[in-house]
N, C-alpha and C. Protein backbone atom coordinates (compact mmCIF):
# COMPACT_ATOMS: atom_id res chain seq x y z
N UNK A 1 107.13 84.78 101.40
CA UNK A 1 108.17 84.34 100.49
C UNK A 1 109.51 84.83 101.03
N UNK A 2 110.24 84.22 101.04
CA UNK A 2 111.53 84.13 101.86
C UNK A 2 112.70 84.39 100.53
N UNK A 3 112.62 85.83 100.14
CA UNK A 3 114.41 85.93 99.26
C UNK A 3 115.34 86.80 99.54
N UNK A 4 116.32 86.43 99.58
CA UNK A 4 117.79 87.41 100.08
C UNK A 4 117.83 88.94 99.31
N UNK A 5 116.63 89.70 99.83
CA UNK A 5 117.21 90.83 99.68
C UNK A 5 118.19 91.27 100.30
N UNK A 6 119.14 92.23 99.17
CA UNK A 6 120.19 92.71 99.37
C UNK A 6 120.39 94.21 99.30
N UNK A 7 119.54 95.28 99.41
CA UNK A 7 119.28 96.22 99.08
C UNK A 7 117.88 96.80 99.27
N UNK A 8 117.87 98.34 99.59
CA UNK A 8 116.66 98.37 99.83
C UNK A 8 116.60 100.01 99.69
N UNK A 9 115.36 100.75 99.54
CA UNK A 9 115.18 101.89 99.33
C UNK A 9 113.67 101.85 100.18
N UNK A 10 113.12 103.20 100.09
CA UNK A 10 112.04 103.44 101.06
C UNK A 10 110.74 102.61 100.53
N UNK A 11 110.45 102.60 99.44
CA UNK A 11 109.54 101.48 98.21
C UNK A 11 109.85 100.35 97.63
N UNK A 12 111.50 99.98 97.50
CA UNK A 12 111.65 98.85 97.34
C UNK A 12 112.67 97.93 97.18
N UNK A 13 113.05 96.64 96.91
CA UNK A 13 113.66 95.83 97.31
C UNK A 13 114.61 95.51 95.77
N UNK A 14 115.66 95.15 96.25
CA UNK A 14 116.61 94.28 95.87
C UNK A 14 117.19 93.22 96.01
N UNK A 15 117.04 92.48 95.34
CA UNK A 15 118.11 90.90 95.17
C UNK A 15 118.05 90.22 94.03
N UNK A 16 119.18 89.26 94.12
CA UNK A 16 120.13 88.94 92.97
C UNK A 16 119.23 87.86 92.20
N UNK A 17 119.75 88.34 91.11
CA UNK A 17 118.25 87.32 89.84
C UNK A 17 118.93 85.56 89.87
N UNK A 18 117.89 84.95 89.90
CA UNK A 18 117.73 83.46 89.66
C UNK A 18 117.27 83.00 88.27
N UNK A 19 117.69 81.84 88.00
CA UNK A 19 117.42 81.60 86.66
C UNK A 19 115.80 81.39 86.63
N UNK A 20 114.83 81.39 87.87
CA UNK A 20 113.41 81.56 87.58
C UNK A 20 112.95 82.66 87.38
N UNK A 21 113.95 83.82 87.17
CA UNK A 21 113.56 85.01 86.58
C UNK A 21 113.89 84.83 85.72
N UNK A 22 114.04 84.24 84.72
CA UNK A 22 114.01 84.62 82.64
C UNK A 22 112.99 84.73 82.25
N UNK A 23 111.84 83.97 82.70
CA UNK A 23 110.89 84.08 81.78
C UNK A 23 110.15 85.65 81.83
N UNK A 24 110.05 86.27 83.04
CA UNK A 24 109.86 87.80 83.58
C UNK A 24 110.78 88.59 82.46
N UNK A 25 112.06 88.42 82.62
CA UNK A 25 113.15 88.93 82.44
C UNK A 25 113.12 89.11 80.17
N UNK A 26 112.72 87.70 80.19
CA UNK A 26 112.15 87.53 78.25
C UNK A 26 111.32 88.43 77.95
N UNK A 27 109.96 88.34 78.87
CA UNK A 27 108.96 88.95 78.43
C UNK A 27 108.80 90.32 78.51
N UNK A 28 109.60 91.00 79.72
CA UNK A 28 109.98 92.78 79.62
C UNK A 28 110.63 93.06 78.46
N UNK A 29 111.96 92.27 78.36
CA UNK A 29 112.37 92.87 77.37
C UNK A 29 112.24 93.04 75.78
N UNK A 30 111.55 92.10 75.47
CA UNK A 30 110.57 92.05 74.93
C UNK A 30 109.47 92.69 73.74
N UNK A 31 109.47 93.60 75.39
CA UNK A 31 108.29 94.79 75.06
C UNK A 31 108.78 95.85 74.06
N UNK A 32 107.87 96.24 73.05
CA UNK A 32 108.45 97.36 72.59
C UNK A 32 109.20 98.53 73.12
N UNK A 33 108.05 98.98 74.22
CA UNK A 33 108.34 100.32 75.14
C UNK A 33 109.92 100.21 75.80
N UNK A 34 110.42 98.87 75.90
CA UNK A 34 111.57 98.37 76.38
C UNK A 34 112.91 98.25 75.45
N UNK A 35 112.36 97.13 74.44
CA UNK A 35 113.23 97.06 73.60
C UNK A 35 113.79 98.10 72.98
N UNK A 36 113.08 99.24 72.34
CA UNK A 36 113.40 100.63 71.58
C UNK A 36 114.63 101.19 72.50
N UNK A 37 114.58 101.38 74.10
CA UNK A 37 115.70 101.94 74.39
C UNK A 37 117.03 101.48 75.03
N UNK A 38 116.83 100.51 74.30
CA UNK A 38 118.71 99.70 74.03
C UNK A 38 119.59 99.37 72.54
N UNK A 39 120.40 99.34 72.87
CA UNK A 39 121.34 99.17 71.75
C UNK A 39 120.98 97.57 70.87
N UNK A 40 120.79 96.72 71.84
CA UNK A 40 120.64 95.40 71.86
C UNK A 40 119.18 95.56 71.21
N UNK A 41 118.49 95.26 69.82
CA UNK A 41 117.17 95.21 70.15
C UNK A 41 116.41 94.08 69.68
N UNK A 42 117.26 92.85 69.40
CA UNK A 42 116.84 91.85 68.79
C UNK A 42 115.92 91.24 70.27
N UNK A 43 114.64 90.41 69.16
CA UNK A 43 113.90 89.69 70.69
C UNK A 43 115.12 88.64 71.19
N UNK A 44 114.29 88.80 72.92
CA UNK A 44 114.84 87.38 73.77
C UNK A 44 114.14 85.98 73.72
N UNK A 45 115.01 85.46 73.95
CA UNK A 45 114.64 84.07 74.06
C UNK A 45 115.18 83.40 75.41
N UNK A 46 114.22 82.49 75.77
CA UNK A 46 114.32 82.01 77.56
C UNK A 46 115.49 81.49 77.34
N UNK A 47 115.75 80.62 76.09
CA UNK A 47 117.01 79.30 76.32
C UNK A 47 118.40 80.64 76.16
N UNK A 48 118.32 81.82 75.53
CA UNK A 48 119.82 82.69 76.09
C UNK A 48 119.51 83.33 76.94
N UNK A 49 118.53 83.63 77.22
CA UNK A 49 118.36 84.25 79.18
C UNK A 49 119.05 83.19 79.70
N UNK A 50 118.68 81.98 80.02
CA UNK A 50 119.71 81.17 80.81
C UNK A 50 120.99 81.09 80.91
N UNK A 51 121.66 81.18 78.86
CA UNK A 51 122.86 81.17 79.11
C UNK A 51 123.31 81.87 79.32
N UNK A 52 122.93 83.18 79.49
CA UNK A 52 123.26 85.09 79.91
C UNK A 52 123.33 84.58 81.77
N UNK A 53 122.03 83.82 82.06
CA UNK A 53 122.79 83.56 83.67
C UNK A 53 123.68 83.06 83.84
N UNK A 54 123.93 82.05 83.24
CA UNK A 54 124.90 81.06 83.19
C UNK A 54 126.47 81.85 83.18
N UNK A 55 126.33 82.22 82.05
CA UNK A 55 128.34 82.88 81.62
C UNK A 55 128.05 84.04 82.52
N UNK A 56 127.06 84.98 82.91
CA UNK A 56 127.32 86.92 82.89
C UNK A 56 127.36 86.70 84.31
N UNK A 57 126.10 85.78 85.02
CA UNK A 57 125.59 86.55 86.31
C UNK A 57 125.92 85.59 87.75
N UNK A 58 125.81 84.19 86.83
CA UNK A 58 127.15 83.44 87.92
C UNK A 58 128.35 83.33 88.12
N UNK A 59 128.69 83.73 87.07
CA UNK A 59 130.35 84.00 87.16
C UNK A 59 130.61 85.39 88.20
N UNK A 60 130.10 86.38 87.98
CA UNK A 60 129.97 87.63 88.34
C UNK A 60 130.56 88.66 87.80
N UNK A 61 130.71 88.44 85.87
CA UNK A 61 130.92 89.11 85.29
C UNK A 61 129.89 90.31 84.88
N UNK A 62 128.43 90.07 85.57
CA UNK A 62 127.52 91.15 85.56
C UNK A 62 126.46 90.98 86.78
N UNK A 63 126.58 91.86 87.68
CA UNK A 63 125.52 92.10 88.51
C UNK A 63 124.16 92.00 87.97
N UNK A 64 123.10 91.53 88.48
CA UNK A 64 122.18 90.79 88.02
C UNK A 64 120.73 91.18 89.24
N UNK A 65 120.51 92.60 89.78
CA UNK A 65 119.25 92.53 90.51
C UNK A 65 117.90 92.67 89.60
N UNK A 66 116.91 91.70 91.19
CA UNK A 66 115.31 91.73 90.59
C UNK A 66 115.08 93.04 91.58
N UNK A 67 114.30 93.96 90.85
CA UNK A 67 113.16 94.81 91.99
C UNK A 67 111.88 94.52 92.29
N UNK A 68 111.79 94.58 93.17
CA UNK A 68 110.33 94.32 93.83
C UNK A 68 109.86 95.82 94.57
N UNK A 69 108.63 95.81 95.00
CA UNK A 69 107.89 96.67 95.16
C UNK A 69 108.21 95.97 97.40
N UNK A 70 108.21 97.41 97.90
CA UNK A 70 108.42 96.41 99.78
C UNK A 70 106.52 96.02 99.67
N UNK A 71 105.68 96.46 99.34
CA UNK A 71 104.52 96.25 99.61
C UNK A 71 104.05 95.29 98.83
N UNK A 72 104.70 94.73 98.27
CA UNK A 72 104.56 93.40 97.58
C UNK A 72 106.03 92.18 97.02
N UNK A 73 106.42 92.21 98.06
CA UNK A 73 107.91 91.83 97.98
C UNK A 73 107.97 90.31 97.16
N UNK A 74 107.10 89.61 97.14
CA UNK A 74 107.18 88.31 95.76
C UNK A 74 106.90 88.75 94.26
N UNK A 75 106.69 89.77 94.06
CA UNK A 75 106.91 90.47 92.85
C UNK A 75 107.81 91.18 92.38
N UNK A 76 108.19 90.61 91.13
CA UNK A 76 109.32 91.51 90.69
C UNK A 76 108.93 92.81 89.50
N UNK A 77 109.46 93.36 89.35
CA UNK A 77 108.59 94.44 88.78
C UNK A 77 109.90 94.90 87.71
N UNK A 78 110.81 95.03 87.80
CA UNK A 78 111.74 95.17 86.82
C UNK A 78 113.75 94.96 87.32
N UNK A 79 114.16 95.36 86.64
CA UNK A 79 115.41 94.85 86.83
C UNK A 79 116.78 95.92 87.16
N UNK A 80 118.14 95.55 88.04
CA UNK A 80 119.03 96.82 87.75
C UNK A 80 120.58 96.18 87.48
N UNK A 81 121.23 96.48 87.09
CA UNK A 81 122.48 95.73 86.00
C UNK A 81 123.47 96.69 86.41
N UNK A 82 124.91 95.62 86.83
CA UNK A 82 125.81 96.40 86.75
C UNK A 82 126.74 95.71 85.55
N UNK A 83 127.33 96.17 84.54
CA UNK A 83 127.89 95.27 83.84
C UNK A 83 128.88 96.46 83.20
N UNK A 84 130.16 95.42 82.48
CA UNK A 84 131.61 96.14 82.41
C UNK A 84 132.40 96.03 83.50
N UNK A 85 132.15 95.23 84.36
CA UNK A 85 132.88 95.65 85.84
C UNK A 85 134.40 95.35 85.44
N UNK A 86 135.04 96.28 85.67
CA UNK A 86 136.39 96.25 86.05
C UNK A 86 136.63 96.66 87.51
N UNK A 87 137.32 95.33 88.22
CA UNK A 87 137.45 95.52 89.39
C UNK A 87 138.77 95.65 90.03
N UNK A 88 139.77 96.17 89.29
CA UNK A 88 140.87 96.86 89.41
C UNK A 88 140.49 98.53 89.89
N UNK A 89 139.61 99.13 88.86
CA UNK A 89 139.64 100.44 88.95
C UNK A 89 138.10 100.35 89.99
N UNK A 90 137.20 99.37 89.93
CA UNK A 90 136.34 100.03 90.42
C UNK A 90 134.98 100.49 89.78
N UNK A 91 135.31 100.12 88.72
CA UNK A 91 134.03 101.17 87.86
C UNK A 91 133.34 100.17 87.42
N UNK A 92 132.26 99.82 86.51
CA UNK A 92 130.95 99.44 85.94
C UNK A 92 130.00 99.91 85.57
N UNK A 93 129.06 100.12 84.66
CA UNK A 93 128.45 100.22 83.84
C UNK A 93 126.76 100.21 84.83
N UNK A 94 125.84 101.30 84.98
CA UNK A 94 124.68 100.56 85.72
C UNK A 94 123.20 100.98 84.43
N UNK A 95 122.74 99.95 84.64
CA UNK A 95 121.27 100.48 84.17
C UNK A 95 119.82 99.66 84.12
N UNK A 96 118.73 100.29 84.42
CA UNK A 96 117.83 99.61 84.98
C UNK A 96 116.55 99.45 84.01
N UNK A 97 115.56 98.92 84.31
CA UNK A 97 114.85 99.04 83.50
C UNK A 97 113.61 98.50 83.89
N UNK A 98 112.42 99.42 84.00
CA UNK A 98 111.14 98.81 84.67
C UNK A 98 110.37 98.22 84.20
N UNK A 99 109.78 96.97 84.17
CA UNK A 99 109.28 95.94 83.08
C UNK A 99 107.36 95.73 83.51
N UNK A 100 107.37 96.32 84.64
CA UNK A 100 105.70 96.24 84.71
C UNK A 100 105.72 97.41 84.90
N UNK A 101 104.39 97.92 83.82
CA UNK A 101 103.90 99.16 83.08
C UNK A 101 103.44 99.76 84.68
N UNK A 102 102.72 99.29 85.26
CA UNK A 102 102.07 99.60 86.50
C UNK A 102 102.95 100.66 87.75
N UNK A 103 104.11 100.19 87.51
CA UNK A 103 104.92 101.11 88.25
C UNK A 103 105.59 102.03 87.51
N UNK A 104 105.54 102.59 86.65
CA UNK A 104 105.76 103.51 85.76
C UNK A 104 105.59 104.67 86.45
N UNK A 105 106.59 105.78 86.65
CA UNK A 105 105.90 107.44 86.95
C UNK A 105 105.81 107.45 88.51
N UNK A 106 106.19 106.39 89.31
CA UNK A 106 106.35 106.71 90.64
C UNK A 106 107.47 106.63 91.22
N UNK A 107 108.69 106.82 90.89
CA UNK A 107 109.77 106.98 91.36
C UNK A 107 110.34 105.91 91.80
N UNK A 108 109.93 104.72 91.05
CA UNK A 108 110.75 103.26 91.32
C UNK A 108 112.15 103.25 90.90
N UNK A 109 112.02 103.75 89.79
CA UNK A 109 113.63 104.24 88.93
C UNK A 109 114.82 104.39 89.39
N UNK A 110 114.24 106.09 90.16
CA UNK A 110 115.25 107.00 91.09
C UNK A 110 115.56 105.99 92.19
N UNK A 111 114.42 105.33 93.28
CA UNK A 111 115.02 104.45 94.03
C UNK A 111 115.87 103.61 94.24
N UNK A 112 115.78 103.22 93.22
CA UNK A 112 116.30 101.51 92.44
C UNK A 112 117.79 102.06 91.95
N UNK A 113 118.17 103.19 91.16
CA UNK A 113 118.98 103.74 91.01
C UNK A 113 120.35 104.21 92.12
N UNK A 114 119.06 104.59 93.00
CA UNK A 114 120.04 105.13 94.51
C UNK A 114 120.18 104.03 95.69
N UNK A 115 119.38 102.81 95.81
CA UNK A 115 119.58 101.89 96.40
C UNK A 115 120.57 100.99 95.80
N UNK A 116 120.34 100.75 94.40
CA UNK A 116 121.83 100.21 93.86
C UNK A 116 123.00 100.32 94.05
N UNK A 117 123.11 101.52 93.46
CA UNK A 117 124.27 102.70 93.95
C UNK A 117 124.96 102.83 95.38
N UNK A 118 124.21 102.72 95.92
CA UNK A 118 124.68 103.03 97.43
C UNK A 118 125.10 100.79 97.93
N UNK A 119 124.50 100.32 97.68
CA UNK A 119 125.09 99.23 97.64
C UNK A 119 126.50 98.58 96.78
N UNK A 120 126.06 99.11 95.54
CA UNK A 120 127.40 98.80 94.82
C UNK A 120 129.13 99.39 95.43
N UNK A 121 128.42 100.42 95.77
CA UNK A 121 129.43 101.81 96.45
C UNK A 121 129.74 100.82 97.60
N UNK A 122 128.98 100.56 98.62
CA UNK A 122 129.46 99.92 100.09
C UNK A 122 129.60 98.45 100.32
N UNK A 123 129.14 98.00 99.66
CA UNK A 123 128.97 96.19 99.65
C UNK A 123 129.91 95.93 98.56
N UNK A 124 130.22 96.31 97.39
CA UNK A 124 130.89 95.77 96.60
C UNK A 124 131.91 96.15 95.82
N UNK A 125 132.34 97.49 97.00
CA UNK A 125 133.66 97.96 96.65
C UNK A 125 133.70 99.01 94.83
N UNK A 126 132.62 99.17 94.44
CA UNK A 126 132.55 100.01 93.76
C UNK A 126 133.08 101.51 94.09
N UNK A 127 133.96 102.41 93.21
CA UNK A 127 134.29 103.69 93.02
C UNK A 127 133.22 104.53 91.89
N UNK A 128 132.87 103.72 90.72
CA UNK A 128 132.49 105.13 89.64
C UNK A 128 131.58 103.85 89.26
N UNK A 129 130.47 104.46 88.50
CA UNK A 129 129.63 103.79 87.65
C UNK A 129 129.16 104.90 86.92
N UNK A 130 128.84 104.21 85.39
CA UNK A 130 128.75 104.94 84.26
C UNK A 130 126.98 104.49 83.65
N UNK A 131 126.40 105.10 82.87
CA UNK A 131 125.48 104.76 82.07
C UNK A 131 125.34 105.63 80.88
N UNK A 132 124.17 104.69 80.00
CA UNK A 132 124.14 105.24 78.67
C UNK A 132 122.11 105.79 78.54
N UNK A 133 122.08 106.54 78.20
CA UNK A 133 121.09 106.70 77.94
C UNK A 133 120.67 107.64 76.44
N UNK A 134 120.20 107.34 75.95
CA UNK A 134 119.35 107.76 74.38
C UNK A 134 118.88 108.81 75.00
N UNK A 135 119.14 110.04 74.09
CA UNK A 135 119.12 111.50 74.35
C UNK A 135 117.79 111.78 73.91
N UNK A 136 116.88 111.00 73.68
CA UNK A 136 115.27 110.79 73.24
C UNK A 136 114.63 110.09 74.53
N UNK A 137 115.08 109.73 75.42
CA UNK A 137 114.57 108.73 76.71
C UNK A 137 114.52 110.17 78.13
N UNK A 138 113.47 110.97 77.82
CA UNK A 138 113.72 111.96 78.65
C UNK A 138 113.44 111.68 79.83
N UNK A 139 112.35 110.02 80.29
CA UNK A 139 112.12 109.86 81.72
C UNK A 139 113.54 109.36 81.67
N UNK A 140 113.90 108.55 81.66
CA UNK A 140 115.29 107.82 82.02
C UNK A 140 116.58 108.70 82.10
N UNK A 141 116.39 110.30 81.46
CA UNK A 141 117.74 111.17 81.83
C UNK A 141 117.23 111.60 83.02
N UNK A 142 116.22 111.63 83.27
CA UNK A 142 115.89 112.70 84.56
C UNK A 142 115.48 112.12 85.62
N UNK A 143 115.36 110.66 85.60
CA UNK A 143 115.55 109.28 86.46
C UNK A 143 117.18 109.47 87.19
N UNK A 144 117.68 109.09 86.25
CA UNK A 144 119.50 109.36 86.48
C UNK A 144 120.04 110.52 86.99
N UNK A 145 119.43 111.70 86.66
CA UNK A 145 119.67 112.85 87.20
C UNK A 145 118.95 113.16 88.57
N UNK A 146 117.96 112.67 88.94
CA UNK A 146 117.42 112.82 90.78
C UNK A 146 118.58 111.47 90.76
N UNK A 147 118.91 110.50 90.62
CA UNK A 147 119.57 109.75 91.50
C UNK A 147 121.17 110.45 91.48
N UNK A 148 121.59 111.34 90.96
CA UNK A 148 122.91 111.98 91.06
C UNK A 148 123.59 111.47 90.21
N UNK A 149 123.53 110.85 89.01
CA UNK A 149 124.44 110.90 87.66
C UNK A 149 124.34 112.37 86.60
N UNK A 150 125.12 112.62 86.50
CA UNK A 150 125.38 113.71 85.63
C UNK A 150 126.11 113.23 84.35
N UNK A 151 125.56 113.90 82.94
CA UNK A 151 125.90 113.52 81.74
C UNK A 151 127.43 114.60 82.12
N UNK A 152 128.17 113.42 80.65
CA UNK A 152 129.78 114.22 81.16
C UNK A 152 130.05 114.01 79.70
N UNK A 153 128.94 113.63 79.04
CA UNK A 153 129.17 113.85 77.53
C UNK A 153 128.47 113.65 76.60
N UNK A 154 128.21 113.68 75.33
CA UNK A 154 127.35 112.92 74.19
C UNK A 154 127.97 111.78 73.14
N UNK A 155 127.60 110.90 73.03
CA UNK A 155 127.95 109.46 72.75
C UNK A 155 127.68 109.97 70.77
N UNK A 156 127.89 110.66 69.94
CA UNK A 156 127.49 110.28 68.38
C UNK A 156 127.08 108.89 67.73
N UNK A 157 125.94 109.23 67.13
CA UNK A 157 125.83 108.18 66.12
C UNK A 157 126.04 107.03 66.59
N UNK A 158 125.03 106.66 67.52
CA UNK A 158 125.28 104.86 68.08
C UNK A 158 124.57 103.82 67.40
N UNK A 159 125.00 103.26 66.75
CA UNK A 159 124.14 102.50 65.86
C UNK A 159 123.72 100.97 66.42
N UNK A 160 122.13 100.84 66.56
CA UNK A 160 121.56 99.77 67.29
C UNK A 160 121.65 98.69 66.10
N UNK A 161 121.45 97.44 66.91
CA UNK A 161 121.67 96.59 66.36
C UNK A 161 120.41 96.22 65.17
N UNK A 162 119.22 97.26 65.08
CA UNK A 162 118.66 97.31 64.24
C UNK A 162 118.73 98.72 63.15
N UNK A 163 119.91 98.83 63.13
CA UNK A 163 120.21 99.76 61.81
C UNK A 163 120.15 101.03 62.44
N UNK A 164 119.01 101.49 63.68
CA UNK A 164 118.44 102.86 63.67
C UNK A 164 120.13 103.67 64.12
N UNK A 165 120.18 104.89 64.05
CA UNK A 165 121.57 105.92 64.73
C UNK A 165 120.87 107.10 65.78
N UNK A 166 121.88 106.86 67.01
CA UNK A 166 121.20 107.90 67.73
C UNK A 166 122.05 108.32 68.40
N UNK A 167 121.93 109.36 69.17
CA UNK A 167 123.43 109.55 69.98
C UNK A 167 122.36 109.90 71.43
N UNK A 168 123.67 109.36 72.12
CA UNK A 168 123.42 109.01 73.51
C UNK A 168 124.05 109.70 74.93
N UNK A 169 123.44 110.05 75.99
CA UNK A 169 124.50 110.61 76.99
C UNK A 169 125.22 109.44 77.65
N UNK A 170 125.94 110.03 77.66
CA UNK A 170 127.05 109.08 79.34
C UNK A 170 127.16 110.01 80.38
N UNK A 171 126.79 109.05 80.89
CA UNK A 171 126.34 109.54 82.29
C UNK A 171 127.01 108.96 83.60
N UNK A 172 127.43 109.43 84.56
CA UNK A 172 128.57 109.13 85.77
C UNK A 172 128.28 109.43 87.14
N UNK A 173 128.49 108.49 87.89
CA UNK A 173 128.00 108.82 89.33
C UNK A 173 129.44 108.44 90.03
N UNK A 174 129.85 108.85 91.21
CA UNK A 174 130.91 108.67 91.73
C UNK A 174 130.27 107.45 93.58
N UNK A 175 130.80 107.16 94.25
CA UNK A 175 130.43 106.98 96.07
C UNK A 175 130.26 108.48 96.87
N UNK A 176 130.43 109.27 96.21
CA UNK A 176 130.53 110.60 97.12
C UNK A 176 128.85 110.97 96.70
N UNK A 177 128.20 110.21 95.69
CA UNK A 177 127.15 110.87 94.52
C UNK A 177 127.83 112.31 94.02
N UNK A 178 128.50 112.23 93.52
CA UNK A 178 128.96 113.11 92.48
C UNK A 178 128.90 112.84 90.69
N UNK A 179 128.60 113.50 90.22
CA UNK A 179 128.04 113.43 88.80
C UNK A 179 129.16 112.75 88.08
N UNK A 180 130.30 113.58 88.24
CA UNK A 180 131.21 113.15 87.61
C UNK A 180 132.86 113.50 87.83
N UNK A 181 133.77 112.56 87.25
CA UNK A 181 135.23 112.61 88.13
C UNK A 181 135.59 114.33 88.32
N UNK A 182 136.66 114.32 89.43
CA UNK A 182 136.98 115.59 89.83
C UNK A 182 138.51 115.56 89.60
């Protein structure tokens, strides 16, 4: 299978999502185990996955990678997002999210995290990227933390779009991998 990866780490691959990833892309998110740690938690539906490609990821108002596994490179296994981009300053928003249970607990995360990163940083003129993570999501702080984001604060009382309140870190990586501005 022949796709433009754009990125790569020692386990696995990157490139930019196609609209024949929604239905992957519906059904991760989806998932409970998934849905619970976003703000966003209403289900998806294929027909606004499309239009999310449509306005966010062709325009290039949001970076849009599939991950794949290198030892099985026609599989996608979950996803990594840069979104907020302001490309005056440089900065954007990153966060990922692994959608087949199967790769869970082997350091796809951290990879995917630091292969991003290091692409966003050199290919696309990125300075700072930020993330959010639920101060209850202890793989996902310590995911972010081997890839070199450091929390630089606590977010209060974030209220999801299903009523629940939680407070959240923000979290900051610099091109130098530095945690946070100096």
């Amino acid at each position: 299978m022949n796709k433009p990866f754009i990125a790569e780490n020692t386990h696995i691959l990157l490139r930019p999502m196609t609209e024949a990833d929604c239905p992957d892309i519906v059904r991760w998110r989806n998932e409970d185990r998934i849905r619970i740690r976003y703000i966003y938690r209403e289900r998806f539906t294929e027909e606004a996955e499309r239009i999310y490609f449509h306005r966010e990821v062709e325009t290039g108002r949001v970076i849009h990678l599939m991950i794949a596994e290198k030892n099985d490179p026609g599989r996608s296994v979950g996803c990594y997002v840069i979104s907020g981009i302001d490309p005056e300053s440089g900065e954007g928003e990153s966060g990922l999210f692994l959608g087949e249970e199967d790769v869970l607990g082997r350091g796809i995360g951290v990879e995917t995290l630091r292969a991003g990163a290091d692409w966003a940083f050199g290919s696309k003129g990125f300075t700072h990227l930020t993330a959010r993570v639920f101060t209850d999501n202890l793989p996902s702080l310590k995911t972010h933390e081997n890839a070199g984001y450091r929390t630089v604060r606590i977010l209060k009382n974030v209220e999801c779009t299903d009523g629940e309140i939680k407070d959240m870190y923000l979290m900051e990586r610099d091109r130098e991998g530095n945690g946070s501005r100096t």
